[in-house]
C-alpha atoms as a PDB file:
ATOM      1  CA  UNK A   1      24.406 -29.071  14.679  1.00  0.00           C
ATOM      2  CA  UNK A   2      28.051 -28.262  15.283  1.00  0.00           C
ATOM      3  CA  UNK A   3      30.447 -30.115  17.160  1.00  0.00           C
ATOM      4  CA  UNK A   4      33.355 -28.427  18.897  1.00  0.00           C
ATOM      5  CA  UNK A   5      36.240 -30.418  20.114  1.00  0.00           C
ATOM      6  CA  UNK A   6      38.623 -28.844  22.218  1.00  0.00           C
ATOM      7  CA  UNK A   7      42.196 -30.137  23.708  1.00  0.00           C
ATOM      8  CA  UNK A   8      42.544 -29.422  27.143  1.00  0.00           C
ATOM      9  CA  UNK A   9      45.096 -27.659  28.424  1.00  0.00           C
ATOM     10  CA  UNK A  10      48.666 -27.589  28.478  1.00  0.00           C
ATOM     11  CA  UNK A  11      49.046 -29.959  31.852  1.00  0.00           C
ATOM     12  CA  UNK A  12      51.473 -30.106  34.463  1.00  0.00           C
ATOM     13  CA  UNK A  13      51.244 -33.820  35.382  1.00  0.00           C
ATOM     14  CA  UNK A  14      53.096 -33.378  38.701  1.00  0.00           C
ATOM     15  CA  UNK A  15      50.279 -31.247  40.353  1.00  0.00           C
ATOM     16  CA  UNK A  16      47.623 -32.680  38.699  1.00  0.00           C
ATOM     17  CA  UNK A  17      46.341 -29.464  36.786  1.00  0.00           C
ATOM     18  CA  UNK A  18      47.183 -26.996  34.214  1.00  0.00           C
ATOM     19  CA  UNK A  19      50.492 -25.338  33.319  1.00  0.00           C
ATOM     20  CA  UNK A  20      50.756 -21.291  33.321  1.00  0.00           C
ATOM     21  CA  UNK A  21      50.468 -21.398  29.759  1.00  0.00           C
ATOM     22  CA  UNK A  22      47.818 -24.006  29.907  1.00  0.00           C
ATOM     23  CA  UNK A  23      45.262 -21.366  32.224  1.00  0.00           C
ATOM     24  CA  UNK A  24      46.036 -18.800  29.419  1.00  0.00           C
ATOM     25  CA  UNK A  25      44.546 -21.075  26.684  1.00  0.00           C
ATOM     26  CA  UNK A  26      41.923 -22.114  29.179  1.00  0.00           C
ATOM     27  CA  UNK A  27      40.741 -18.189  29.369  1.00  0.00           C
ATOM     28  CA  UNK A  28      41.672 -17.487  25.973  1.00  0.00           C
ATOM     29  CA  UNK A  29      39.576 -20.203  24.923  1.00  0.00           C
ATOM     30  CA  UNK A  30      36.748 -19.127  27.189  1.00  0.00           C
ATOM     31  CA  UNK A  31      36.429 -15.550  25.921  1.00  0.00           C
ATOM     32  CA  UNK A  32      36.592 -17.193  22.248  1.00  0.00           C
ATOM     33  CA  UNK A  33      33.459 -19.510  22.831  1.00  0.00           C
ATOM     34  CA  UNK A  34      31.757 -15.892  24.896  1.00  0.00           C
ATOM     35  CA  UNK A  35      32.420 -13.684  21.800  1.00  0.00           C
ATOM     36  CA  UNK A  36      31.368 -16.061  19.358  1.00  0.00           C
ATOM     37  CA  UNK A  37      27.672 -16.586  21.495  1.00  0.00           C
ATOM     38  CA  UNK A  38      28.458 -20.539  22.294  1.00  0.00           C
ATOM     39  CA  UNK A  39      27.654 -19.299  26.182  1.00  0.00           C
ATOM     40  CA  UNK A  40      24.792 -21.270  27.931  1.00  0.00           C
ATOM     41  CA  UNK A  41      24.292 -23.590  24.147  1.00  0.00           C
ATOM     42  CA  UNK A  42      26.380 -26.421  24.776  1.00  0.00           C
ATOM     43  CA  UNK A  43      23.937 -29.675  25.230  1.00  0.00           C
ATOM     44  CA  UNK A  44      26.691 -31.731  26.860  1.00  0.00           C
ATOM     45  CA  UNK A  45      30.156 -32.096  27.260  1.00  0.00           C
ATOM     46  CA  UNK A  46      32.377 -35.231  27.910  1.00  0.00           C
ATOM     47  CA  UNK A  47      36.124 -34.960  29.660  1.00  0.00           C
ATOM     48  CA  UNK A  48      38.271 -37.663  30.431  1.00  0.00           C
ATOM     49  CA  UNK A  49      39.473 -37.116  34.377  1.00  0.00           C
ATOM     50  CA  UNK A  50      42.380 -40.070  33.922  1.00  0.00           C
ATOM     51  CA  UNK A  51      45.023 -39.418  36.130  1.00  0.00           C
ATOM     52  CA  UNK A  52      48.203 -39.746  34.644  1.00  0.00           C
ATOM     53  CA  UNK A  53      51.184 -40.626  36.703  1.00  0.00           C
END
């Protein structure tokens, strides 16, 4: 069993979603976990949606 956990990405609390730099490590991470054959094996994932103001 491995566990993987992963900080999300660099946020821009004013909008609510990710910086410029924080989609780049969002798609940099994503082709990581493709060319290392984690797609489709993940049994569950957990994320914390807590708004902060």
């Amino acid at each position: 069993m491995k566990i993987l956990i992963v900080r999300h990405a660099d946020p821009d609390y004013s909008i609510d979603g990710p910086t410029e730099k924080g989609k780049k490590e969002a798609e940099l991470l994503s082709e990581r976990l493709y060319r290392e054959d984690y797609a489709g094996r993940f049994c569950e994932c957990f994320t914390d949606n807590t708004r902060h103001d």
